[in-house]
Protein backbone atom coordinates (compact mmCIF):
# COMPACT_ATOMS: atom_id res chain seq x y z
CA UNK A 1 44.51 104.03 -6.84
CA UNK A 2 42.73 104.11 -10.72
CA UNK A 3 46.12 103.38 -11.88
CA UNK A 4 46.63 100.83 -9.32
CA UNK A 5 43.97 99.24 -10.41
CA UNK A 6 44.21 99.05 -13.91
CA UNK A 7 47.63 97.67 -13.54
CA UNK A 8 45.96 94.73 -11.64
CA UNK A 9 43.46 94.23 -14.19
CA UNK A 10 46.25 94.08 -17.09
CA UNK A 11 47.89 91.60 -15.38
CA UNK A 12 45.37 89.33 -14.34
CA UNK A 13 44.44 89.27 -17.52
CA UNK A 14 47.54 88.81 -18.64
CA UNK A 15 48.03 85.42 -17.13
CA UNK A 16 44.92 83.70 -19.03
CA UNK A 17 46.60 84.91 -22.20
CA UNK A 18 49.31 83.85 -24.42
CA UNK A 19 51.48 82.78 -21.37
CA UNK A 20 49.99 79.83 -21.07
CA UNK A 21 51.39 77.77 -24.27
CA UNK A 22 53.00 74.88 -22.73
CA UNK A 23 52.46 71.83 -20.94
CA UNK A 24 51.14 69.74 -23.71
CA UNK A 25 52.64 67.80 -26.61
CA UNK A 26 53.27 69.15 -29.77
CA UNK A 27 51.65 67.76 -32.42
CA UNK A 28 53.34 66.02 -35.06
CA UNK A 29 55.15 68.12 -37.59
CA UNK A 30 54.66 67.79 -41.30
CA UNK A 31 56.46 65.54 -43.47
CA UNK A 32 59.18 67.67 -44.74
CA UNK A 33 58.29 69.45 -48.62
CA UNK A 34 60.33 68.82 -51.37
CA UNK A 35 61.67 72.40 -51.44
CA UNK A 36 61.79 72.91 -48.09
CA UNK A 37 65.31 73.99 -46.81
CA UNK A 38 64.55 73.30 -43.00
CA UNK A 39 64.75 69.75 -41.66
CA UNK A 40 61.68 68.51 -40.10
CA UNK A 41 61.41 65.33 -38.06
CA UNK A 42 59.07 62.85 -39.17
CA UNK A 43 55.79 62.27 -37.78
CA UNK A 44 55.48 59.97 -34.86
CA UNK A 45 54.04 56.01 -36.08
CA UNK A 46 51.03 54.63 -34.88
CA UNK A 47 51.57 52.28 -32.14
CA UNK A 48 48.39 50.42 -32.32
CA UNK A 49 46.18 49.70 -35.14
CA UNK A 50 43.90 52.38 -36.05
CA UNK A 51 40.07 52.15 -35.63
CA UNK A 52 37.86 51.72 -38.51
CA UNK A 53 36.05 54.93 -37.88
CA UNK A 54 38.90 56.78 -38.48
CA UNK A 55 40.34 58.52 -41.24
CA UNK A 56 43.93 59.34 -42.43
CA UNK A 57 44.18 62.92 -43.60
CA UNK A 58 47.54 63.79 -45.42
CA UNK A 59 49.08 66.65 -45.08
CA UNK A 60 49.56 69.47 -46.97
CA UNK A 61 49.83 73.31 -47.40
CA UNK A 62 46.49 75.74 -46.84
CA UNK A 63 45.50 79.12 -45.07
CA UNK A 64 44.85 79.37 -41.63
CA UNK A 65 42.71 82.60 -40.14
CA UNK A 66 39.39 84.11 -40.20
CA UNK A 67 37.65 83.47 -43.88
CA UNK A 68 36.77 85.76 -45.63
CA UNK A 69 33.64 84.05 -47.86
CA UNK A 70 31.19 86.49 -50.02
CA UNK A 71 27.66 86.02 -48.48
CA UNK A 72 25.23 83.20 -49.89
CA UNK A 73 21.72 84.78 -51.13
CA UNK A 74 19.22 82.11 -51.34
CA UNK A 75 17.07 82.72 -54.75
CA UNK A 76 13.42 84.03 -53.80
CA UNK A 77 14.83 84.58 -50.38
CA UNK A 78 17.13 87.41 -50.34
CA UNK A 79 17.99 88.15 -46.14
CA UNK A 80 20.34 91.10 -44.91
CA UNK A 81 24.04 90.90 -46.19
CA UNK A 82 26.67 90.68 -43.15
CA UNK A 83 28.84 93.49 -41.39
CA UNK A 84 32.12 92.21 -42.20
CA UNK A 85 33.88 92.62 -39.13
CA UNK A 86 37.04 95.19 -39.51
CA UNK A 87 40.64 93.60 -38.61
CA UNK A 88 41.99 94.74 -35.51
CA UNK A 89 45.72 95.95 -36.36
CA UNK A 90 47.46 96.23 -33.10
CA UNK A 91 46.08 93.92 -30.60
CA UNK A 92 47.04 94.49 -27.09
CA UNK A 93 48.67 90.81 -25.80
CA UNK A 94 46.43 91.34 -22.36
CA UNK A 95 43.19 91.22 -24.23
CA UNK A 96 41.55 88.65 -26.40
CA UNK A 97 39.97 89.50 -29.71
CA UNK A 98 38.99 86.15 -30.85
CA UNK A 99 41.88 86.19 -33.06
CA UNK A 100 39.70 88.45 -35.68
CA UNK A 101 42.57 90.88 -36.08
CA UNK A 102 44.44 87.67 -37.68
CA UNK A 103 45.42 88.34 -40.98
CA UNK A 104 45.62 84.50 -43.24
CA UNK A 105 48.80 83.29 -42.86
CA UNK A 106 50.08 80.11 -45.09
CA UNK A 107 50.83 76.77 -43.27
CA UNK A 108 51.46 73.59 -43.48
CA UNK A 109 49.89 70.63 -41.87
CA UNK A 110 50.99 67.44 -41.24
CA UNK A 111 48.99 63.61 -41.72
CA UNK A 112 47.09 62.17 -39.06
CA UNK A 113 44.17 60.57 -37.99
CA UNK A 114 40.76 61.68 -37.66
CA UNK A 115 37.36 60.57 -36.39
CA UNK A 116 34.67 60.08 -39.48
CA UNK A 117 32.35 61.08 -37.18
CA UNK A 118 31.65 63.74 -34.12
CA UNK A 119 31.91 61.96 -30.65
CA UNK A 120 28.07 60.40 -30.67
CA UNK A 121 25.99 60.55 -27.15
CA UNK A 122 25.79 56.45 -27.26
CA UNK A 123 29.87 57.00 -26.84
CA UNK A 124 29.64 59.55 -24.74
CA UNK A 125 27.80 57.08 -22.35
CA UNK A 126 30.40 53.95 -22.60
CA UNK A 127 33.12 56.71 -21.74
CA UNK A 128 30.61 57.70 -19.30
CA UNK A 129 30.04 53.86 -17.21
CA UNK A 130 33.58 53.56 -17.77
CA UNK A 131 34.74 56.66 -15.66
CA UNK A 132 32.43 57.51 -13.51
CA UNK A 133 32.94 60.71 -14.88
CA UNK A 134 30.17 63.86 -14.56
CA UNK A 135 27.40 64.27 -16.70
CA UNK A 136 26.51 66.61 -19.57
CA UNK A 137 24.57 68.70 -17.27
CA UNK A 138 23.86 72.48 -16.92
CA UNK A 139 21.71 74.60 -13.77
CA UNK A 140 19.87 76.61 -15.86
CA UNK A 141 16.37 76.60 -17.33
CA UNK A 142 16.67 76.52 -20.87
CA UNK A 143 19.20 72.77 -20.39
CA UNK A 144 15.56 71.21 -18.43
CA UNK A 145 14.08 71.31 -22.27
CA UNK A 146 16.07 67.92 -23.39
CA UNK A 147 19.21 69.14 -23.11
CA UNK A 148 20.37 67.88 -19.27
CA UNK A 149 21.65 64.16 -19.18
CA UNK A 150 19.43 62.72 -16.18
CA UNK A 151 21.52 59.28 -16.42
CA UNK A 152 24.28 58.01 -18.37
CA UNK A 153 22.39 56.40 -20.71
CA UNK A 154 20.77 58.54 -23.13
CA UNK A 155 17.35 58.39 -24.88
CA UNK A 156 17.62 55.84 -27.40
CA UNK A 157 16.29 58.23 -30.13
CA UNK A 158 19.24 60.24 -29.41
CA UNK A 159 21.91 57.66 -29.01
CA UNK A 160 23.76 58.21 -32.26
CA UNK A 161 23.24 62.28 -32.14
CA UNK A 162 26.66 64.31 -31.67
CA UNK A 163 27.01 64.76 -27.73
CA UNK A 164 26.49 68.11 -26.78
CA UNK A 165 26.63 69.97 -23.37
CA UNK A 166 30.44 69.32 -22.95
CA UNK A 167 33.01 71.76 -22.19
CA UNK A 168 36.20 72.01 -23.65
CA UNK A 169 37.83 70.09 -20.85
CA UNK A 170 35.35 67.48 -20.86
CA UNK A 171 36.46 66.80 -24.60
CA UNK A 172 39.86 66.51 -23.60
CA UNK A 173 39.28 64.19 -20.68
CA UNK A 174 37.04 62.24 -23.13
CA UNK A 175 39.71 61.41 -25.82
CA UNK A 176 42.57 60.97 -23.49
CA UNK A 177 40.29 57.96 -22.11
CA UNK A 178 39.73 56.69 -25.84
CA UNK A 179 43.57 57.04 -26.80
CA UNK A 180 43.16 60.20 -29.05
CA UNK A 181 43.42 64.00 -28.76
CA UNK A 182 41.51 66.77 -30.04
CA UNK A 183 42.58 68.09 -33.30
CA UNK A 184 44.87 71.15 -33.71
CA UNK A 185 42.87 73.81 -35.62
CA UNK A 186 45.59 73.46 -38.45
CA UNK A 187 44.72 70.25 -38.49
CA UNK A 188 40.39 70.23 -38.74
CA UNK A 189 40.99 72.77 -41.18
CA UNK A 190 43.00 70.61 -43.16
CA UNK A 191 40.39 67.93 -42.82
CA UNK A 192 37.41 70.14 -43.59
CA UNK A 193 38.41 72.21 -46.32
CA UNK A 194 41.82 70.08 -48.12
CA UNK A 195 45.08 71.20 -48.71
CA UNK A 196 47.24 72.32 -51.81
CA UNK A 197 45.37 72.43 -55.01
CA UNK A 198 42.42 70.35 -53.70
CA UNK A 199 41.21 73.27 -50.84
CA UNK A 200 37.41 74.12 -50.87
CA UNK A 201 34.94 76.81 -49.63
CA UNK A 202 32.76 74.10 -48.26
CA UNK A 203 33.75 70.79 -47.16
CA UNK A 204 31.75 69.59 -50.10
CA UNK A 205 33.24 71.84 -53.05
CA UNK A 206 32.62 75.07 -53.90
CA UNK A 207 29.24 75.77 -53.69
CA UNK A 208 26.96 76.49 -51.00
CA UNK A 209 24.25 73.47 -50.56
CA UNK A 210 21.13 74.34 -47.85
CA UNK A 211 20.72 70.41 -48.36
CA UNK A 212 24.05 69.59 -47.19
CA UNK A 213 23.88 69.79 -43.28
CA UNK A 214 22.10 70.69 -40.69
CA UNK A 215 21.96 74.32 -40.11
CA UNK A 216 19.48 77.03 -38.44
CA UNK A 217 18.63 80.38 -39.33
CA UNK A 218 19.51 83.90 -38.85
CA UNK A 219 16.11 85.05 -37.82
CA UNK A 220 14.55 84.01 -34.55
CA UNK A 221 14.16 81.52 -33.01
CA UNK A 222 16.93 80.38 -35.10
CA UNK A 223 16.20 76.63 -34.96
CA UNK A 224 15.37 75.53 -38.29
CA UNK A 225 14.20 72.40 -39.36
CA UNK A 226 13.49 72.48 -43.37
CA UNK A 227 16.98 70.46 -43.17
CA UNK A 228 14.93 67.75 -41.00
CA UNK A 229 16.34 68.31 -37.62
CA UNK A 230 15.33 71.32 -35.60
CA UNK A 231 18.06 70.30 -33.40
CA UNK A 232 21.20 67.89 -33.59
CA UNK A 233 20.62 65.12 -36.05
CA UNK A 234 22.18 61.92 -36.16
CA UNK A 235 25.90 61.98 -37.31
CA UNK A 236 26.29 60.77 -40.75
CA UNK A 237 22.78 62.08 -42.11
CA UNK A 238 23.78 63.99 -44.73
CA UNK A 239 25.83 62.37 -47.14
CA UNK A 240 26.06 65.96 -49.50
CA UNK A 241 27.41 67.41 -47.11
CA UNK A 242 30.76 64.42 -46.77
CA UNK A 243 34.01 65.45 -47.13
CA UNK A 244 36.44 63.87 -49.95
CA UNK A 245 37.98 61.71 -47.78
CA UNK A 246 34.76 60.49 -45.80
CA UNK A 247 34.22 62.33 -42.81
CA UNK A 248 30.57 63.76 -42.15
CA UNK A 249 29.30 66.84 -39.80
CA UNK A 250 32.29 68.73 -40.38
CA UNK A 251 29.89 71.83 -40.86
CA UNK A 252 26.49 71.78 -38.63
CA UNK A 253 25.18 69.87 -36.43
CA UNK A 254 27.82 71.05 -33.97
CA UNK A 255 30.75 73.48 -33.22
CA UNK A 256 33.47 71.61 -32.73
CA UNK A 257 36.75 72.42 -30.38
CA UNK A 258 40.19 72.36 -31.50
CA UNK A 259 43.16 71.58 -29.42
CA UNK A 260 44.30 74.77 -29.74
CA UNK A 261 43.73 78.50 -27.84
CA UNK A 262 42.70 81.34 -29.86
CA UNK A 263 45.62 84.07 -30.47
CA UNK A 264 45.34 87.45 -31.88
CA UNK A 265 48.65 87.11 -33.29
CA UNK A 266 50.70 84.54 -35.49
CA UNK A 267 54.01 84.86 -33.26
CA UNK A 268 52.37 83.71 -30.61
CA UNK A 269 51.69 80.10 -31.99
CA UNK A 270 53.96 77.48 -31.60
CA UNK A 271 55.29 75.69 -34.72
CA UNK A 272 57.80 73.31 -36.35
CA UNK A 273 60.02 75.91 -38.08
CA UNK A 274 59.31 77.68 -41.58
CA UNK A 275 58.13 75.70 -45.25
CA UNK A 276 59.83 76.95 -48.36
CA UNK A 277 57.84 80.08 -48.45
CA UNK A 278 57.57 81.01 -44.89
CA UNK A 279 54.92 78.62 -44.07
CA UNK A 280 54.41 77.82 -40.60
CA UNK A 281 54.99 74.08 -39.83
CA UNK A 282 52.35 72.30 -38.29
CA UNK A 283 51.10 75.72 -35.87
CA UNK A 284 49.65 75.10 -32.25
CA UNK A 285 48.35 77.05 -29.92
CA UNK A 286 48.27 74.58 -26.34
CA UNK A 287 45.89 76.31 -23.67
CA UNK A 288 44.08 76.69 -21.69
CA UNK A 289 43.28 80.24 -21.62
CA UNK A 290 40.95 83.06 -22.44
CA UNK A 291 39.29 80.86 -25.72
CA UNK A 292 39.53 78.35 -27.64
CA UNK A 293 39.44 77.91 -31.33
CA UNK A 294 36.04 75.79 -32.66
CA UNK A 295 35.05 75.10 -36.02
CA UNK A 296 32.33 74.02 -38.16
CA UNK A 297 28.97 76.03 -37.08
CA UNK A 298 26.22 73.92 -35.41
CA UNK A 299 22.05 73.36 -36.21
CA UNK A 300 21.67 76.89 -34.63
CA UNK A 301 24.20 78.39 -36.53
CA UNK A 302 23.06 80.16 -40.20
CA UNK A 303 25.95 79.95 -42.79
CA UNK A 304 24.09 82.01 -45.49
CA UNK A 305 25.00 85.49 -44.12
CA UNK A 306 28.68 84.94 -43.15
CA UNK A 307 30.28 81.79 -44.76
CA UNK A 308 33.43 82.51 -42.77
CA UNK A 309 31.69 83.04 -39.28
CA UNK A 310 32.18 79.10 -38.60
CA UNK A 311 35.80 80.32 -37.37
CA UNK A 312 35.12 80.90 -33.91
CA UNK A 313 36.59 81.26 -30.96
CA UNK A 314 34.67 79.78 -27.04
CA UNK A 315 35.16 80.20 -23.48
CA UNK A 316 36.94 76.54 -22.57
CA UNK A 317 34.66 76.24 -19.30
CA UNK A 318 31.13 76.78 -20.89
CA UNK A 319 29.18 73.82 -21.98
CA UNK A 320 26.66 75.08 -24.85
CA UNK A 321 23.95 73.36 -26.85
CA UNK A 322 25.48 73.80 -29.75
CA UNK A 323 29.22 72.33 -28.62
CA UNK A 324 30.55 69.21 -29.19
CA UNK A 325 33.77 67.30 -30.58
CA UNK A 326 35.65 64.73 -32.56
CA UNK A 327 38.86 63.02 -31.86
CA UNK A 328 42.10 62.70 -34.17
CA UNK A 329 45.32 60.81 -33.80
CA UNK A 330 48.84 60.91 -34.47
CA UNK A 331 50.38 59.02 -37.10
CA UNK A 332 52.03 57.80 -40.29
CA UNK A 333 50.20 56.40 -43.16
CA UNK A 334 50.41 52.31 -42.85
């Protein structure tokens, strides 16, 4: 009967696993490298004009995995240096790791469109009166503190904070109804942190900058507000912190979800064939199943101790706090 039942268990969780990569689109592939020996169809056009609060990101080659970042030690501060967490070799497929046992593999992205900003609450609420669809809303205690959406209007103090207290579903759901998806992880990381010769640390260069989003802190209660906001702050508030191309938040304020499911190995991601040098074209990972990849930390999140830790991987159903989203969008540069 024990062996009975751990058969059971290995298969049920089995089918939350990599078996479930299919049933949505691919994202576009890459335009093809110069070098490259494999053809690669082009990426698909735009077929309506793009909003102004979007921005084109071109493609490009860069690492995708858990970071590995050296620890930031603030001066006259000092705080505990992190465990690195040890690479798991030889992953069983029916269990998830979080995809820590990854080891950096090359890829290449391909161009597309990207929201400047995360997905604000005062959108949150048109999509909101538009649908009919539920509220940010979660039956436990600590969500009754100004968390729970008691209408679909929110405060107006908080109107142009990130929206928080969405699942990963309810992202989905959300850009299907503006016209958009959510970003493959390839993808935000190509955003965030650049590709080729222009990749960063930070999504503002190199070096760390306390004054360049909105962060919290490793030691309780972890909200931290010598950044200005204990919790979210308005999208856009910290300028420092922009990327080269113009899009805010993409560290802080909140984690943000990725299309894609989190894998503990690279075979089982989808892709558009191999770049000159074995790079994986344009890799996705379609769930749902056990987690998803997010990105980016959030205000409760402390970036000093583990520079890499905002690689991360959620349960899809949770809605958290600290959670919330932007949109991207196929396309050619016009």
């Amino acid at each position: 009967m024990r062996l009975l039942g751990l058969i059971v268990v290995a298969v049920g969780c089995a089918e939350d696993a990599p078996a479930n990569l299919a049933g949505r689109q691919a994202p576009p592939p890459p335009p093809q490298p110069a070098a490259a020996s494999v053809p690669v169809p082009a990426p698909a056009a735009v077929s309506a004009s793009v909003p102004g609060d979007m921005v084109y990101i071109e493609g490009g080659t860069l690492e995708l995995g858990p970071r590995r970042v050296a620890p930031v030690v603030m001066p006259a501060e000092g705080g505990p240096r992190p465990t690195i967490l040890t690479e798991v070799t030889h992953p069983a497929v029916w269990n998830s790791h979080g995809g820590r046992g990854l080891r950096p593999h090359k890829i290449i992205a391909g161009g597309f469109y990207m929201d400047r900003t995360e997905v604000t609450r005062d959108a949150y609420s048109r999509f909101l009166h538009a649908t009919g669809y539920r509220l940010p809303h979660v039956a436990e205690p600590w969500a009754e503190d100004g968390w729970n959406w008691t209408s679909v209007d929110p405060p107006p103090e908080l109107a142009t904070h990130p929206v928080v207290l969405v699942s990963w579903y309810d992202a989905e759901v959300y850009c299907a109804w503006a016209g958009k998806r959510l970003p493959t992880e390839a993808e935000w990381a190509s955003a965030a942190l650049g590709v080729g010769t222009a990749t960063r640390t930070y999504p503002w260069g190199e070096v760390y900058d306390d004054a360049a989003f909105n962060h919290g802190r490793v030691e309780a209660p972890n909200f931290d507000d010598t950044d200005g906001y204990a919790r979210t702050a308005p999208v856009g508030s910290f300028p420092a912190g922009r990327t080269p191309t113009g899009l805010d938040d993409m560290f802080g304020n909140v984690w943000e979800y990725t299309a894609d499911l989190r894998v503990d190995a690279w075979d089982l991601m989808r892709h558009h064939g191999h770049g000159p040098q074995a790079e994986l074209m344009s890799p996705f990972a379609p769930g749902p199943g056990l987690r998803v990849a997010v990105r980016g930390g959030s205000f409760y999140f402390d970036l000093r101790p583990n520079p890499g830790g905002e690689w991360a991987a959620f349960v899809p159903e949770v809605r958290r706090k600290s959670a919330g989203f932007r949109c991207a969008r196929d396309g050619d540069r016009r």
